[in-house]
C-alpha atoms as a PDB file:
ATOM      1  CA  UNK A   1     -22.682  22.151  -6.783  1.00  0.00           C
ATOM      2  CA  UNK A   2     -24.697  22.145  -3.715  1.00  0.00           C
ATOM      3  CA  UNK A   3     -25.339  18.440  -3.639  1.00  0.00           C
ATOM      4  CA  UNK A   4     -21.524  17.805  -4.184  1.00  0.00           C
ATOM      5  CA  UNK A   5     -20.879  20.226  -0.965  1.00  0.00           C
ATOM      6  CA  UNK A   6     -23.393  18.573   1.049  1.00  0.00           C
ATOM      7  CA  UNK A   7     -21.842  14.983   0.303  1.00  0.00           C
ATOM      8  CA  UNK A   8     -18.620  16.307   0.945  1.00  0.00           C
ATOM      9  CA  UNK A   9     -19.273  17.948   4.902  1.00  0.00           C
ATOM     10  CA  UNK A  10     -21.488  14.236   5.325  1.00  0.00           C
ATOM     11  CA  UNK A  11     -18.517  12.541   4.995  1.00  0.00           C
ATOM     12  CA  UNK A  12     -16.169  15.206   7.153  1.00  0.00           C
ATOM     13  CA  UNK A  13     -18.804  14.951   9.729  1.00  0.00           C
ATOM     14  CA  UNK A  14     -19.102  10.669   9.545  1.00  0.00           C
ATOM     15  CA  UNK A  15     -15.837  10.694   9.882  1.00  0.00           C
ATOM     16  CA  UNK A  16     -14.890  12.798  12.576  1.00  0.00           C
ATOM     17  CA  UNK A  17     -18.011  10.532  14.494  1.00  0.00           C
ATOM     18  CA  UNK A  18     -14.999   8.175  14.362  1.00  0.00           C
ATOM     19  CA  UNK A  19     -11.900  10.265  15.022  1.00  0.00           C
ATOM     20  CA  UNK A  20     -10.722  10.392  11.130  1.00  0.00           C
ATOM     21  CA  UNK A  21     -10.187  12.875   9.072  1.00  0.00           C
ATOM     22  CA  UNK A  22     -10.701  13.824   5.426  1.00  0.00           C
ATOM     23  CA  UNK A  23      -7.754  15.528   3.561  1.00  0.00           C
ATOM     24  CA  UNK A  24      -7.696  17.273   0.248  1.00  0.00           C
ATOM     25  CA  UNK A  25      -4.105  17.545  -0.936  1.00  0.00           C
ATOM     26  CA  UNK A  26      -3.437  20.256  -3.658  1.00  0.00           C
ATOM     27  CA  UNK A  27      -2.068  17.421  -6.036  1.00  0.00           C
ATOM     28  CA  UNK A  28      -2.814  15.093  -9.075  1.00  0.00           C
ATOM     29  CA  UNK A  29      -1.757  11.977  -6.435  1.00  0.00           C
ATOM     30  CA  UNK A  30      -1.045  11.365  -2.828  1.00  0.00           C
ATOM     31  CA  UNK A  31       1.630   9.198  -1.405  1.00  0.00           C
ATOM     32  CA  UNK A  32       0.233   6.004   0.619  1.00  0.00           C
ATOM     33  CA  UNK A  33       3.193   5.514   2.615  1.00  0.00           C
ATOM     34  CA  UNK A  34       4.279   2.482   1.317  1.00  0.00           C
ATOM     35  CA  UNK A  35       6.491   3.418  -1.938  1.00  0.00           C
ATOM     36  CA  UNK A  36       2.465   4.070  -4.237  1.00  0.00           C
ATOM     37  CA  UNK A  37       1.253   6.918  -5.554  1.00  0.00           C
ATOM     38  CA  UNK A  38      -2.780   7.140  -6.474  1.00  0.00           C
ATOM     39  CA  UNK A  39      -5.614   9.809  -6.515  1.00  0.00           C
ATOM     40  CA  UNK A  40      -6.762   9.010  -3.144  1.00  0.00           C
ATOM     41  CA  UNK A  41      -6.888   6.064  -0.349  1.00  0.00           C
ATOM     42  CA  UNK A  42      -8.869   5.246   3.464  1.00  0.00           C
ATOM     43  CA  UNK A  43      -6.211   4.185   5.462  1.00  0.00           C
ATOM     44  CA  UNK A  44      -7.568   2.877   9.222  1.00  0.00           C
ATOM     45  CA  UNK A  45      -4.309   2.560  10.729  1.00  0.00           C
ATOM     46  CA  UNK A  46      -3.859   6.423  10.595  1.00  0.00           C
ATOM     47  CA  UNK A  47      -7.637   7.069  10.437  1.00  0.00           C
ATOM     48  CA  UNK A  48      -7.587   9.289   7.522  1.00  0.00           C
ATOM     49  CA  UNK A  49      -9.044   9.438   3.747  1.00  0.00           C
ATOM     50  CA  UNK A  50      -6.498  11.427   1.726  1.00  0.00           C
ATOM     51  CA  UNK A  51      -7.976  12.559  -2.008  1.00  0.00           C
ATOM     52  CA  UNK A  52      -5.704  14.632  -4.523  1.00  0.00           C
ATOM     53  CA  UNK A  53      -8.274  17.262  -5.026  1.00  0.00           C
ATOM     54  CA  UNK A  54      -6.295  18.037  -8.587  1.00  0.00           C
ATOM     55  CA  UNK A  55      -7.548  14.607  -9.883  1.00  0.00           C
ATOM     56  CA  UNK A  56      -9.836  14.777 -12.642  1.00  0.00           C
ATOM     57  CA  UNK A  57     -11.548  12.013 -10.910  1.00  0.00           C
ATOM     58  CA  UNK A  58     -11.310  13.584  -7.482  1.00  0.00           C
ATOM     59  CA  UNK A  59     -15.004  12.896  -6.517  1.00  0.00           C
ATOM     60  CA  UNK A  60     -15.761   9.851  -7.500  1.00  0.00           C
ATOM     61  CA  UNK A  61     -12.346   9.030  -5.962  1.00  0.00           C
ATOM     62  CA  UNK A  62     -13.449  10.640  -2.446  1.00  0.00           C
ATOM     63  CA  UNK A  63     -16.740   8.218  -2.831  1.00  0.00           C
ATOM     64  CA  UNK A  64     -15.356   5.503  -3.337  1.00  0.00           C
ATOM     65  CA  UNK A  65     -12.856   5.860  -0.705  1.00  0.00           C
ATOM     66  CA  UNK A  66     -15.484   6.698   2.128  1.00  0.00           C
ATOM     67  CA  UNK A  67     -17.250   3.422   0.763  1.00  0.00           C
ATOM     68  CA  UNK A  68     -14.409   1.656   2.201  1.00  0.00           C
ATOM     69  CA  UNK A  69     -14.852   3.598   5.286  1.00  0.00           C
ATOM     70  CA  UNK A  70     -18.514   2.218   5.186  1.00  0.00           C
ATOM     71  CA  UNK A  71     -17.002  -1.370   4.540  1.00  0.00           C
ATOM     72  CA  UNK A  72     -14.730  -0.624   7.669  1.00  0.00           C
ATOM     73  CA  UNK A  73     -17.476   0.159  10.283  1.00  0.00           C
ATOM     74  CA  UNK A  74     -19.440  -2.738   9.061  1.00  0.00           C
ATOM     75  CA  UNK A  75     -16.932  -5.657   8.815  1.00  0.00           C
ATOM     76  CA  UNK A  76     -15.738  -7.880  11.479  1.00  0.00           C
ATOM     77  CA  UNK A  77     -12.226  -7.567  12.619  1.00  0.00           C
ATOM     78  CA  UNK A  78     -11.741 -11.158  11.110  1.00  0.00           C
ATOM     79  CA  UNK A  79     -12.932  -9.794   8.291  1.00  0.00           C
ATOM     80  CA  UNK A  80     -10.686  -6.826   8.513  1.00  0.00           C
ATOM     81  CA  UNK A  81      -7.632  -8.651   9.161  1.00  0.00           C
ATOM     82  CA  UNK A  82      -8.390 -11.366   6.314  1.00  0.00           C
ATOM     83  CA  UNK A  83      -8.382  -8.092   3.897  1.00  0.00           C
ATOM     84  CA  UNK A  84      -5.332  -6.594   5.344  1.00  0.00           C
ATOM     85  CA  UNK A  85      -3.772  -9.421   5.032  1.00  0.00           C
ATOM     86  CA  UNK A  86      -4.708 -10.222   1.417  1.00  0.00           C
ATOM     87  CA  UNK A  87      -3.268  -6.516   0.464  1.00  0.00           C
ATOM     88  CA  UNK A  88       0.044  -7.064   2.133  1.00  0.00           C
ATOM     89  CA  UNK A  89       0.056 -10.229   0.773  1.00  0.00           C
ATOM     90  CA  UNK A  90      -0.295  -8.499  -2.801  1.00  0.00           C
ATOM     91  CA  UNK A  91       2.338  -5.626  -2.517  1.00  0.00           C
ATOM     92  CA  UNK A  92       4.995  -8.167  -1.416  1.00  0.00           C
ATOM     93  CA  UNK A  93       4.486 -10.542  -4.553  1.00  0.00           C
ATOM     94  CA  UNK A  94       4.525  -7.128  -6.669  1.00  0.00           C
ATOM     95  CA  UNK A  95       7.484  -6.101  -4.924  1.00  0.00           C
ATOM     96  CA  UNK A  96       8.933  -9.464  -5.844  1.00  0.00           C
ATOM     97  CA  UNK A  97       9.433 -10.358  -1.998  1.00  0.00           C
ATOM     98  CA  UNK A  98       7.120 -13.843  -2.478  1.00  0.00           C
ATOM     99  CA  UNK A  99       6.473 -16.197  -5.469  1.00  0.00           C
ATOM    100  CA  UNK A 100       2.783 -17.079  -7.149  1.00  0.00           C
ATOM    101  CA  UNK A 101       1.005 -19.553  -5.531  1.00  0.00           C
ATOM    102  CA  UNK A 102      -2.446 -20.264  -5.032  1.00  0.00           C
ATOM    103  CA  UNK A 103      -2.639 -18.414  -1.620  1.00  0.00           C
ATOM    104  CA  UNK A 104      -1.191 -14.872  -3.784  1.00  0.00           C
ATOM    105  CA  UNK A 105      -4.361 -15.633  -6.298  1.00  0.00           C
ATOM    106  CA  UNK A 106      -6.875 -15.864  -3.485  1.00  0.00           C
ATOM    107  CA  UNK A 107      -4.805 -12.713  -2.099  1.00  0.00           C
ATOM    108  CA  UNK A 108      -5.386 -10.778  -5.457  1.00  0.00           C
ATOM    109  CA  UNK A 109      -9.009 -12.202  -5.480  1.00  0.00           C
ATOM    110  CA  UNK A 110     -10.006 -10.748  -1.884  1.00  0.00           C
ATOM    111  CA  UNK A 111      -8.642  -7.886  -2.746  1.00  0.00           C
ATOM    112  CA  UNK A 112     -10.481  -7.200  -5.703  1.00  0.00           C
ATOM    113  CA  UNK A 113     -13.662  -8.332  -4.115  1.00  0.00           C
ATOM    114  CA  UNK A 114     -13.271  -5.339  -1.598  1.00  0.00           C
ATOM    115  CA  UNK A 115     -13.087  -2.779  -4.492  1.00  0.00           C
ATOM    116  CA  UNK A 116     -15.583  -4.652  -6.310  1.00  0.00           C
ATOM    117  CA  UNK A 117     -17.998  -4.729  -2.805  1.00  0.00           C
ATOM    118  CA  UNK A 118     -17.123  -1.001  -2.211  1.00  0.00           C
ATOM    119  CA  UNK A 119     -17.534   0.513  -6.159  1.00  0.00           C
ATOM    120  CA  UNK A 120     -21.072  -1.208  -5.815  1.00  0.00           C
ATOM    121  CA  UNK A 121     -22.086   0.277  -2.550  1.00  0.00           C
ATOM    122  CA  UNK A 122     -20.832   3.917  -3.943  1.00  0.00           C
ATOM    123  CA  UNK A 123     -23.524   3.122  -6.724  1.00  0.00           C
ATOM    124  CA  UNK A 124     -26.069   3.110  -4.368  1.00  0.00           C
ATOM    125  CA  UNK A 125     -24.678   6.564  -2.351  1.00  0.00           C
ATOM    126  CA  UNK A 126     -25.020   7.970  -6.206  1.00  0.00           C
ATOM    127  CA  UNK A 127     -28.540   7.587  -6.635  1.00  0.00           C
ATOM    128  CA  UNK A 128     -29.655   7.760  -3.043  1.00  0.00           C
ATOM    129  CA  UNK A 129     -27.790  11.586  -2.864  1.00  0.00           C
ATOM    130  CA  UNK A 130     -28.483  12.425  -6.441  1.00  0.00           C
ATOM    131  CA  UNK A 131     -24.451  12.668  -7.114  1.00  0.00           C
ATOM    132  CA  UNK A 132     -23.088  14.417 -10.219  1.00  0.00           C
ATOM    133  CA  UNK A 133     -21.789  11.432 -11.297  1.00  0.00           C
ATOM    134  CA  UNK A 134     -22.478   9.077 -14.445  1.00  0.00           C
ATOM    135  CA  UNK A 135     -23.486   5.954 -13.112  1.00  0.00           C
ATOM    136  CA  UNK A 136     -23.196   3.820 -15.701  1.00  0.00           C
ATOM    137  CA  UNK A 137     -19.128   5.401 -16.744  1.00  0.00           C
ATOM    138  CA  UNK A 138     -18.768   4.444 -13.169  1.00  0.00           C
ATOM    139  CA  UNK A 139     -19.610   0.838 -13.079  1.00  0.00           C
ATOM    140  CA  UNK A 140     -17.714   0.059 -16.236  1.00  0.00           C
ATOM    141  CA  UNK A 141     -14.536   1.940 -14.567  1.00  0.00           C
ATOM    142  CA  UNK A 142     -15.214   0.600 -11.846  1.00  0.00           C
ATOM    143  CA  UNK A 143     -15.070  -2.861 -13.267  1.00  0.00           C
ATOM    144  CA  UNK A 144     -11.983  -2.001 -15.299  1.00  0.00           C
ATOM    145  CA  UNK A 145     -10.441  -1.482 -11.546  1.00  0.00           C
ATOM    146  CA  UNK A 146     -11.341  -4.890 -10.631  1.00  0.00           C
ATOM    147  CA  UNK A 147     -10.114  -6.365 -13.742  1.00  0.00           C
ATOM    148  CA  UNK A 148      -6.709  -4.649 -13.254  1.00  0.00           C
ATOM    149  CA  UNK A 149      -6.377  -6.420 -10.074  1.00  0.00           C
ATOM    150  CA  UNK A 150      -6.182  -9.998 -11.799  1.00  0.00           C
ATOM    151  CA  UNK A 151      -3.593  -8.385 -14.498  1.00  0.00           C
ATOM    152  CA  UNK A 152      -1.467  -6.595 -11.787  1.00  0.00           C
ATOM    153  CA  UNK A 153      -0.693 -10.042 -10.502  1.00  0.00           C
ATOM    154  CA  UNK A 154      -0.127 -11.615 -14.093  1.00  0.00           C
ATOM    155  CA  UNK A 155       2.218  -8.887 -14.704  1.00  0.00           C
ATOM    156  CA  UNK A 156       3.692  -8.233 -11.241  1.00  0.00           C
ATOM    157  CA  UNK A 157       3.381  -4.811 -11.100  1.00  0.00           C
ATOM    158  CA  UNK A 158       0.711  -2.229 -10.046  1.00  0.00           C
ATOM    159  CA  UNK A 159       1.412   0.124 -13.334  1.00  0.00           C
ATOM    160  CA  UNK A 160      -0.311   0.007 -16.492  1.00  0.00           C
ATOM    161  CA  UNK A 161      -0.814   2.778 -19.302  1.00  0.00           C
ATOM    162  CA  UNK A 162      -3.751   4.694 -19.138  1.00  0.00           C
ATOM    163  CA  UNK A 163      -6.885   2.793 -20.912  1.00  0.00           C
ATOM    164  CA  UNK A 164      -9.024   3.970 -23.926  1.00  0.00           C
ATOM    165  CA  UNK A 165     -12.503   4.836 -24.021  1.00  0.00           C
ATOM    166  CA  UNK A 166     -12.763   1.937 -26.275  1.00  0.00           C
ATOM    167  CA  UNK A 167     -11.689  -0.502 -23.267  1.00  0.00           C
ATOM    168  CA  UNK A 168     -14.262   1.028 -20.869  1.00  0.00           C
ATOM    169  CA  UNK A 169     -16.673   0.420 -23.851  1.00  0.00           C
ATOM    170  CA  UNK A 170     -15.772  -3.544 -22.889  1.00  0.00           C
ATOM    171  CA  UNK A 171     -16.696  -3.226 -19.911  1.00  0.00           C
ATOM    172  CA  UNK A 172     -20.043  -4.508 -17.949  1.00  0.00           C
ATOM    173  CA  UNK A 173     -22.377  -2.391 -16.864  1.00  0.00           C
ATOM    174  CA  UNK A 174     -24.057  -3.562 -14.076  1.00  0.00           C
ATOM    175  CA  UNK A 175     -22.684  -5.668 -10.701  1.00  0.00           C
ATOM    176  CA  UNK A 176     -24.322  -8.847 -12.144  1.00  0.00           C
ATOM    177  CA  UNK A 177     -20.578  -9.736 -13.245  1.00  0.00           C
ATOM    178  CA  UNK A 178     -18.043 -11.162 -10.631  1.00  0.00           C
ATOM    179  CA  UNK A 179     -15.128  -8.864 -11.871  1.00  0.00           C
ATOM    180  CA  UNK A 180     -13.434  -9.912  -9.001  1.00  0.00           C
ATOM    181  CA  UNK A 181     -12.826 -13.645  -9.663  1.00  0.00           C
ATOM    182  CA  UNK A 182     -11.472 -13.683 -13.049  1.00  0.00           C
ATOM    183  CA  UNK A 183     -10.986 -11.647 -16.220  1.00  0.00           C
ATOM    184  CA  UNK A 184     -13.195 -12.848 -19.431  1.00  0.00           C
ATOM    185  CA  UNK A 185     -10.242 -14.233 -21.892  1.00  0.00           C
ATOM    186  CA  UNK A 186     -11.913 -11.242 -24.513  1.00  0.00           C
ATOM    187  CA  UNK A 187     -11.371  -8.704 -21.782  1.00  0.00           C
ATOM    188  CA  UNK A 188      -7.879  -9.790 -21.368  1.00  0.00           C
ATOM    189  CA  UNK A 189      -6.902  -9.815 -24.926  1.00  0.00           C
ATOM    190  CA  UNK A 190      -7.788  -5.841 -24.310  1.00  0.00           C
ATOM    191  CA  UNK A 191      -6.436  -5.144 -21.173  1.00  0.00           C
ATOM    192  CA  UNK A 192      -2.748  -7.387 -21.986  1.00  0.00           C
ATOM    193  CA  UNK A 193      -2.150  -3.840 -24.386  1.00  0.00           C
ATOM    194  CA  UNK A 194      -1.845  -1.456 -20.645  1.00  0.00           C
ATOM    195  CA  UNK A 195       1.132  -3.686 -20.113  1.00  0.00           C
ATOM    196  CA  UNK A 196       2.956  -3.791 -23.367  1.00  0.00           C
ATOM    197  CA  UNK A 197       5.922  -1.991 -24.202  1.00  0.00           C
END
């Protein structure tokens, strides 16, 4: 896929503009550094976007990762550090370090509200560069994301089972819904079956 190709050296090239790199690893997951595995993350501090190119979701995974890159050049440091903040914030009260509290929802809630901000700018890249991706499979997922952010904090934990295609289904399909405040109690109801068992 020539588009996908083309995409793919943009990105190398944006990057390097800003001395980070893009790296495929030969994996289904990639090791963030701090104790998580996941199919790909943009870390600042070590200026990189890592993508397990053995992801079925690989692509849509290296979009929505250099969104975040986009979200970096554009935010204020404030901004920046509020975020970074918020996701320490989150992986201490998962790790069981810190108890709830209204400043670890408001943690949970900036933090979805960056994937939420970043899964609708990729939307955009997908139309304006013709991407092979689904558009609309990629809003509900990537309001499923969000969602998960709100139950990772009920649950206190950052695992869940895999969903069905009958959850996405549930899902919105456009950005008109805040995902990242709060879970609809229908949606819920759903999504309280990735943690049982």
């Amino acid at each position: 896929m020539k588009i996908s190709k083309d995409f793919i050296q943009h990105v190398r090239t944006h990057l390097k503009e800003y001395n980070f790199k893009l790296i495929f690893a030969n994996a289904y997951q990639v090791n963030t550094g701090s104790g998580y595995r996941c199919t790909g993350f943009f870390d600042d501090s070590r200026r990189v976007i890592r993508v397990a190119k053995r992801a079925a979701n690989w692509f849509e995974t290296l979009l929505h990762e250099y969104c975040h890159f986009l979200d970096w050049l554009e935010s204020t440091s404030k901004q920046l550090n509020r975020e970074t903040k918020a996701l320490a914030i989150c992986e201490r009260y998962v790790m069981g370090d810190i108890c709830l509290s209204p400043r670890i929802i408001n943690a949970f809630r900036i933090a979805a509200h960056m994937e939420w901000k970043c899964d609708k700018r990729a939307v955009k890249l997908i139309q304006e560069w013709n991407l092979p991706i689904n558009t609309e499979k990629y809003i509900r997922e990537a309001h499923l994301y969000v969602y998960l952010y709100h139950m990772y904090r009920k649950h206190r934990t950052f695992n869940a089972r895999q969903p069905s295609w009958r959850i996405l289904a549930e899902m919105p399909d456009t950005f008109r819904s805040r995902s990242w405040y709060a879970v609809p109690a229908r949606v819920e109801r759903k999504l309280e079956r990735l943690f049982e068992g």
